[in-house]
Protein backbone atom coordinates (compact mmCIF):
# COMPACT_ATOMS: atom_id res chain seq x y z
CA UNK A 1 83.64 124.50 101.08
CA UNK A 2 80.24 124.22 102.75
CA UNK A 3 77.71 122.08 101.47
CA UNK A 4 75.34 125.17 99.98
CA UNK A 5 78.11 126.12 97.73
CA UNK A 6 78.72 122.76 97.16
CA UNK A 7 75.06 122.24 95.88
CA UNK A 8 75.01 125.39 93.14
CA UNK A 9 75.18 124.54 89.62
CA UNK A 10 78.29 126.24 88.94
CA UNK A 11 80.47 125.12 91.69
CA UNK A 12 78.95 121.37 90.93
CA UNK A 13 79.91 121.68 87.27
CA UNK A 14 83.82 123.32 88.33
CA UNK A 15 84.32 120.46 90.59
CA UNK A 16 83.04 118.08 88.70
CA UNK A 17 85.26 119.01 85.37
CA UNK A 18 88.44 119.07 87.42
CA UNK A 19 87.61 115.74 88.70
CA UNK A 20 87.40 113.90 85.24
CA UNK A 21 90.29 116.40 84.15
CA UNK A 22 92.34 114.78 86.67
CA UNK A 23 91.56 111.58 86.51
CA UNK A 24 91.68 111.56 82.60
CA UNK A 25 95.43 112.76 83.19
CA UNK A 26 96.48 109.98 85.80
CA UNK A 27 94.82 107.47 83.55
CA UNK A 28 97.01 108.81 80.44
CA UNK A 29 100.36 109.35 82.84
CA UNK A 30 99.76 106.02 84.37
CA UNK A 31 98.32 103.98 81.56
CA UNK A 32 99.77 105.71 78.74
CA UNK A 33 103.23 104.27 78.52
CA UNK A 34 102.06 100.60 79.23
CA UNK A 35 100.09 100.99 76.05
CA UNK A 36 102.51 102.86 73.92
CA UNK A 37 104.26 99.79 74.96
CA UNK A 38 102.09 96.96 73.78
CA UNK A 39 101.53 99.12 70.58
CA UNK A 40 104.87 99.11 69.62
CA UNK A 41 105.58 95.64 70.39
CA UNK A 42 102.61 94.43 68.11
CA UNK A 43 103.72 96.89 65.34
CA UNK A 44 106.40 96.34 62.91
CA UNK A 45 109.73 98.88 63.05
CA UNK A 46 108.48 100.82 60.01
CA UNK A 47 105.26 101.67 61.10
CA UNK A 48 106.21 102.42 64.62
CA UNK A 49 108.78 104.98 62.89
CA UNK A 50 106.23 106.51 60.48
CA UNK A 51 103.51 106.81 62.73
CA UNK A 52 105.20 106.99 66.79
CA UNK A 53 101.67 108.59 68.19
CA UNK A 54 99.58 106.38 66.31
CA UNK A 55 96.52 104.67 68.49
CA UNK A 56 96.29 101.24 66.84
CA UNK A 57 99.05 100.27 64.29
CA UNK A 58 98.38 99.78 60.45
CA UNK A 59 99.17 95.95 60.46
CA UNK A 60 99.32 93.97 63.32
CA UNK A 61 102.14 91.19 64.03
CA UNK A 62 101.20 89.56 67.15
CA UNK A 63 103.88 87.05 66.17
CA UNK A 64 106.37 89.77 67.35
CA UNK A 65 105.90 88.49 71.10
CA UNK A 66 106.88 84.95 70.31
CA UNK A 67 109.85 86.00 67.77
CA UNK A 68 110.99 88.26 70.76
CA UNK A 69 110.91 85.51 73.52
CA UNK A 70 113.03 82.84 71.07
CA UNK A 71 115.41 85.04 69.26
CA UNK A 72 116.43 87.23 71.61
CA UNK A 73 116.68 84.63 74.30
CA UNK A 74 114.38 86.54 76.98
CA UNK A 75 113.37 82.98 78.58
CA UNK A 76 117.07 82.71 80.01
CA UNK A 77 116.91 86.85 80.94
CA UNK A 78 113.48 86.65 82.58
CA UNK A 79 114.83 83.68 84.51
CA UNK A 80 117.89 85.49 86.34
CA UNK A 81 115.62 88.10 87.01
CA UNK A 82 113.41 86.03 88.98
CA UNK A 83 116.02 84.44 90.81
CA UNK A 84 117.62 88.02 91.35
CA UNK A 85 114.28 89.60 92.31
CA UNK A 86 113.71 86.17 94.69
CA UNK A 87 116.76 86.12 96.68
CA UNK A 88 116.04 90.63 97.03
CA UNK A 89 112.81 90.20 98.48
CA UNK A 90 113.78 87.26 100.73
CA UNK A 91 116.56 89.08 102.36
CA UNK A 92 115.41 92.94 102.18
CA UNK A 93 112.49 91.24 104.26
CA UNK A 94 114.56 89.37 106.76
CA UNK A 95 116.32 92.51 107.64
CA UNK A 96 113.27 94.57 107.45
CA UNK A 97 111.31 92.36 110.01
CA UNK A 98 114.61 91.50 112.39
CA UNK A 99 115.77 95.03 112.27
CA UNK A 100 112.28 96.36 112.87
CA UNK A 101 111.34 93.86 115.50
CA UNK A 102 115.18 94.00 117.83
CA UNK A 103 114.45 98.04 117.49
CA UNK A 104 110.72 98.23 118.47
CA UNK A 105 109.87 95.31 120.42
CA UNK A 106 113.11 93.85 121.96
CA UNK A 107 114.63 97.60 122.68
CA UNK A 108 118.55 96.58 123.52
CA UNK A 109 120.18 99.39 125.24
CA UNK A 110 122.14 100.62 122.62
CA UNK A 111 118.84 100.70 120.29
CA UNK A 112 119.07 104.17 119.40
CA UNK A 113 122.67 104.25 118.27
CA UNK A 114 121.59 102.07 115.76
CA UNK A 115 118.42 103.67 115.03
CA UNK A 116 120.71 106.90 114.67
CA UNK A 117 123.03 105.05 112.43
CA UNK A 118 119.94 103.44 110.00
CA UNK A 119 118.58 107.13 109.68
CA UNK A 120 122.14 108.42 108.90
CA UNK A 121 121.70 106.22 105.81
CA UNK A 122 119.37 107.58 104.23
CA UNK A 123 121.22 110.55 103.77
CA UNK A 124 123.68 108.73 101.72
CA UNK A 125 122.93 108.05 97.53
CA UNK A 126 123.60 104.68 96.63
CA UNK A 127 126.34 105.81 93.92
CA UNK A 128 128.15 107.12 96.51
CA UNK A 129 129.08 103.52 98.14
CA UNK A 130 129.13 101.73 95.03
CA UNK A 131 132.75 101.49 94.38
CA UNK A 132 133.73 100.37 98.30
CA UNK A 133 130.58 98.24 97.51
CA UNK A 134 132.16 96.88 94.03
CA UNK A 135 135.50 96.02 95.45
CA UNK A 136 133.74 94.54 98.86
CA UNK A 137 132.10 91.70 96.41
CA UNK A 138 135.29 91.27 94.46
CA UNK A 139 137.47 90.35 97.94
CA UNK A 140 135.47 89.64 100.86
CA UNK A 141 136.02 90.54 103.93
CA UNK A 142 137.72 88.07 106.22
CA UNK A 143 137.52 84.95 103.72
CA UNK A 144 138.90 86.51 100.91
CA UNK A 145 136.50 85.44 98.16
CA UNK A 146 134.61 86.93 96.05
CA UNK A 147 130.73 86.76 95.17
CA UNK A 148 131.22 88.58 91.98
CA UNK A 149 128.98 87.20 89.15
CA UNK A 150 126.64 85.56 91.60
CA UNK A 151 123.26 86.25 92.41
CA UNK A 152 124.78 87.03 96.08
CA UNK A 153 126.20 90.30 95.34
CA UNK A 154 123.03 91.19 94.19
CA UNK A 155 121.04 89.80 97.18
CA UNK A 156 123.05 90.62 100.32
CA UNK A 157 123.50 94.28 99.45
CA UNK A 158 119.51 94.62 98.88
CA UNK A 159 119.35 94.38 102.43
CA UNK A 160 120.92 97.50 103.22
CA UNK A 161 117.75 98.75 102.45
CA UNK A 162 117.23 101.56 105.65
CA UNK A 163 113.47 102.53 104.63
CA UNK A 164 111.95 99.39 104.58
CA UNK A 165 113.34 98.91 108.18
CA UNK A 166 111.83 102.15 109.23
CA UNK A 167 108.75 101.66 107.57
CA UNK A 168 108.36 98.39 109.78
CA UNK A 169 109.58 100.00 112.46
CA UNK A 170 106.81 102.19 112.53
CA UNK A 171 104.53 99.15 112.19
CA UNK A 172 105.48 97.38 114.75
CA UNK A 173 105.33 100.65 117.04
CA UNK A 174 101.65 100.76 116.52
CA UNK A 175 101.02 97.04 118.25
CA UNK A 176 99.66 97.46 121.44
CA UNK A 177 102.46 96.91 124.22
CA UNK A 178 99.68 94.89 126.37
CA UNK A 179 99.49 92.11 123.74
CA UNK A 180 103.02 91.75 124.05
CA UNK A 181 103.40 91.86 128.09
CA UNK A 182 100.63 89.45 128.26
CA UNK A 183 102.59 87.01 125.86
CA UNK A 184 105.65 87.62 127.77
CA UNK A 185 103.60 86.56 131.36
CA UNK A 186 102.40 83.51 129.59
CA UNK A 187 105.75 82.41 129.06
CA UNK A 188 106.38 83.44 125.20
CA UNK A 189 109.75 83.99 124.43
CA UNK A 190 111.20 86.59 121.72
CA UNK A 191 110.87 83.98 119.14
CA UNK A 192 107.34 82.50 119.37
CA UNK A 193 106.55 86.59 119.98
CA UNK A 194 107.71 87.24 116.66
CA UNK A 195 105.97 84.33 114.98
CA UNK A 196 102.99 83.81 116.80
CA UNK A 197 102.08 87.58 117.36
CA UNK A 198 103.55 89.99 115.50
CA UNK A 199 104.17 88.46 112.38
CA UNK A 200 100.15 87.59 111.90
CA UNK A 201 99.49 91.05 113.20
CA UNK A 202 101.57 92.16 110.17
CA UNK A 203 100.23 90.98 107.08
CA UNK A 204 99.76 94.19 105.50
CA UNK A 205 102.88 95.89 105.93
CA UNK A 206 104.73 92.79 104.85
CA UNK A 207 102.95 93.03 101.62
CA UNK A 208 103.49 96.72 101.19
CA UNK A 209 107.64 96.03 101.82
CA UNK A 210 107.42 92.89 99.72
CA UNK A 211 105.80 94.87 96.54
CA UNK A 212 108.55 97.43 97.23
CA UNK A 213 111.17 95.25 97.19
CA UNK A 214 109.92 93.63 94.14
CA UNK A 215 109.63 96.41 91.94
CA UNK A 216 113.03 98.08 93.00
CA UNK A 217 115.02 94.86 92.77
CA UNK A 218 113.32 94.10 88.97
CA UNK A 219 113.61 97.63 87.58
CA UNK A 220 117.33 98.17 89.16
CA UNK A 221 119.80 98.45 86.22
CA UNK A 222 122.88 100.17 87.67
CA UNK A 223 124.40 97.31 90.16
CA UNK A 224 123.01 94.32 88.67
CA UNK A 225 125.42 95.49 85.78
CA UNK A 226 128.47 96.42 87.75
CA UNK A 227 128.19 93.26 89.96
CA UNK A 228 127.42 90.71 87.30
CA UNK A 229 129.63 91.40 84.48
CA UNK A 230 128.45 87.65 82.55
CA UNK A 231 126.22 87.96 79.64
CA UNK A 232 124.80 84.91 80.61
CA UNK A 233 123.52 85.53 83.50
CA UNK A 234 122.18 89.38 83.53
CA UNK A 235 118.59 90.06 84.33
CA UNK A 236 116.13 91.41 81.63
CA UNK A 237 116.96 95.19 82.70
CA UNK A 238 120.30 95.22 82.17
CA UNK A 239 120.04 92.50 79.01
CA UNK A 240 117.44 94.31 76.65
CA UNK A 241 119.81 97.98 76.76
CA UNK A 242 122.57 95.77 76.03
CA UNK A 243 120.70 94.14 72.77
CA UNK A 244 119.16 97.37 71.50
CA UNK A 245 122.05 97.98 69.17
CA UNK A 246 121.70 94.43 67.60
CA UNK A 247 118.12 93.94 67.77
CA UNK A 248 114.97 94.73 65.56
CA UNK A 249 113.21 97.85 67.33
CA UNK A 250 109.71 96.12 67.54
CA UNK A 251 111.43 93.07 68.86
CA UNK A 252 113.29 95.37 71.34
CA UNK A 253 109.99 96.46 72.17
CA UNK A 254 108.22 93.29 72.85
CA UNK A 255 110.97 92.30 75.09
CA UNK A 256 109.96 95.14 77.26
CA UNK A 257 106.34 94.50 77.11
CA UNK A 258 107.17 91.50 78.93
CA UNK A 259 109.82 92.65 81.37
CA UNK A 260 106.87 94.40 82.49
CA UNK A 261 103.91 92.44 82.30
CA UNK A 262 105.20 90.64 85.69
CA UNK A 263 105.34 93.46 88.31
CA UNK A 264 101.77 95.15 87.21
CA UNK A 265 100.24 91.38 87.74
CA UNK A 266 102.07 91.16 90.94
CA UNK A 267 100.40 94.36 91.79
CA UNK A 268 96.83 93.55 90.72
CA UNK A 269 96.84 90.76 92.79
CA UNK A 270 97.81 91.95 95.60
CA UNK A 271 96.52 95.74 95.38
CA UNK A 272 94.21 94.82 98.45
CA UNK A 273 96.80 94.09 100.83
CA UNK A 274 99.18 96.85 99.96
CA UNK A 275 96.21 99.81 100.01
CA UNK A 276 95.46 98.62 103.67
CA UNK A 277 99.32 98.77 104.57
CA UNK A 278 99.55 101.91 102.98
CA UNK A 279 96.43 103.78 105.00
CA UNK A 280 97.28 101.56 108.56
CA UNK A 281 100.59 102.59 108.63
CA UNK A 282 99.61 105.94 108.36
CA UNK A 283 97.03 106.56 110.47
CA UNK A 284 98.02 104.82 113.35
């Protein structure tokens, strides 16, 4: 569109309506269900029944949040899921940045293969491994143990996550090979590379991996189940499906409000850092 049809009335009037039409959608798509949320958590079960579309509820019981937290126990829940969520990002990163780093920088001869065999991956759903996965954490390999019902068989499998090592991969490809030779004629070895160069270089893409490992590994419901079988120790996604039957339904609903208060403040925070990962990686 050139910038004389741009400037008559009626083309500045059609743009501009789609514009707000659009954004007013994201804002309800996006926004929507956090609020729907919150309303229903400060609500009581009877009004949230009567009236499911309702903007503001007829009474308000804030007190719902605090009877939520103590009487269904979501102190103990919200714990494991940090620890779960923790010990995810901690090792999906290791592998990213290792994996990404011996593929694009240290380039062993036999680099593709496994490039090859990390793309072959993807191809693969992750219920279709989950019963060779299930019995893998029930008798180890080798030492015969198992890691069932442990925060391990949750974190080690996380690691097998293929696009996060492609998606650093890329990364790392975009560092200027000079920076690197002239490290290696100063004497830097692969380590100090790593640490010294690349790593600082890489700020942004760590923080765009590290928000997607954090929100995958604290909405995941399916293997967090099958792997930890203990009531006592489940994170708050697989906990609060499990107490819908017994629980109050604005209690219930609470409960959620703050299973997801965490990951939207772990965004805002660092929103910054994970826009300018997004755009360099790219547009490089």
């Amino acid at each position: 569109m050139s910038e004389a049809e741009r400037r008559r009335p009626i083309t500045r009037f059609g743009l501009g309506t789609t514009q707000l039409l659009l954004i007013a959608a994201l804002i309800i798509e996006g926004a929507g269900p956090i609020y729907w949320v919150f309303k229903g958590s400060i609500s009581s079960t009877q009004d949230s029944l009567r009236h499911p579309l309702a903007l503001w509820p007829e009474e308000v019981h804030w007190s719902n949040i605090s009877t939520a937290w103590t009487s269904l126990d979501l102190g103990r829940y919200l714990t494991n899921t940090v620890v779960l969520v923790g010990g995810s990002w901690f090792v999906q990163l290791f592998v990213a940045v290792t994996g990404a780093y011996a593929l694009s920088v240290l380039r062993p001869f036999y680099g593709k293969y496994v490039y090859a065999a990390v793309l072959a991956t993807l191809f693969l759903p992750g219920t279709v491994s989950m019963v060779s996965l299930y019995l893998t954490i029930q008798d180890l390999p080798l030492t015969g143990g198992s890691i069932a019902n442990t925060p391990m068989a949750v974190w080690l499998p996380a690691g097998a996550h293929a696009f996060n090592v492609l998606l650093m991969k890329q990364f790392f490809d975009g560092i200027p090979k000079e920076l690197l030779e002239a490290a290696r004629l100063d004497g830097a070895g692969p380590w100090r590379i790593l640490t010294r160069i690349v790593l600082p270089m890489s700020r942004p893409i760590l923080a765009v991996v590290s928000l997607l490992a954090v929100m995958n590994a604290w909405k995941d419901f399916l293997w967090p189940m099958i792997a930890i079988t203990d009531t006592e120790k489940q994170p708050l996604a697989v906990a609060l499906p499990r107490l819908a039957d017994t629980s109050n339904q604005s209690l219930l609903i609470a409960g959620m409000l703050i299973a997801i208060i965490p990951p939207v403040v772990v965004f805002l925070v660092f929103q910054r850092q994970i826009v300018r990962g997004i755009a360099f990686t790219g547009l490089k």
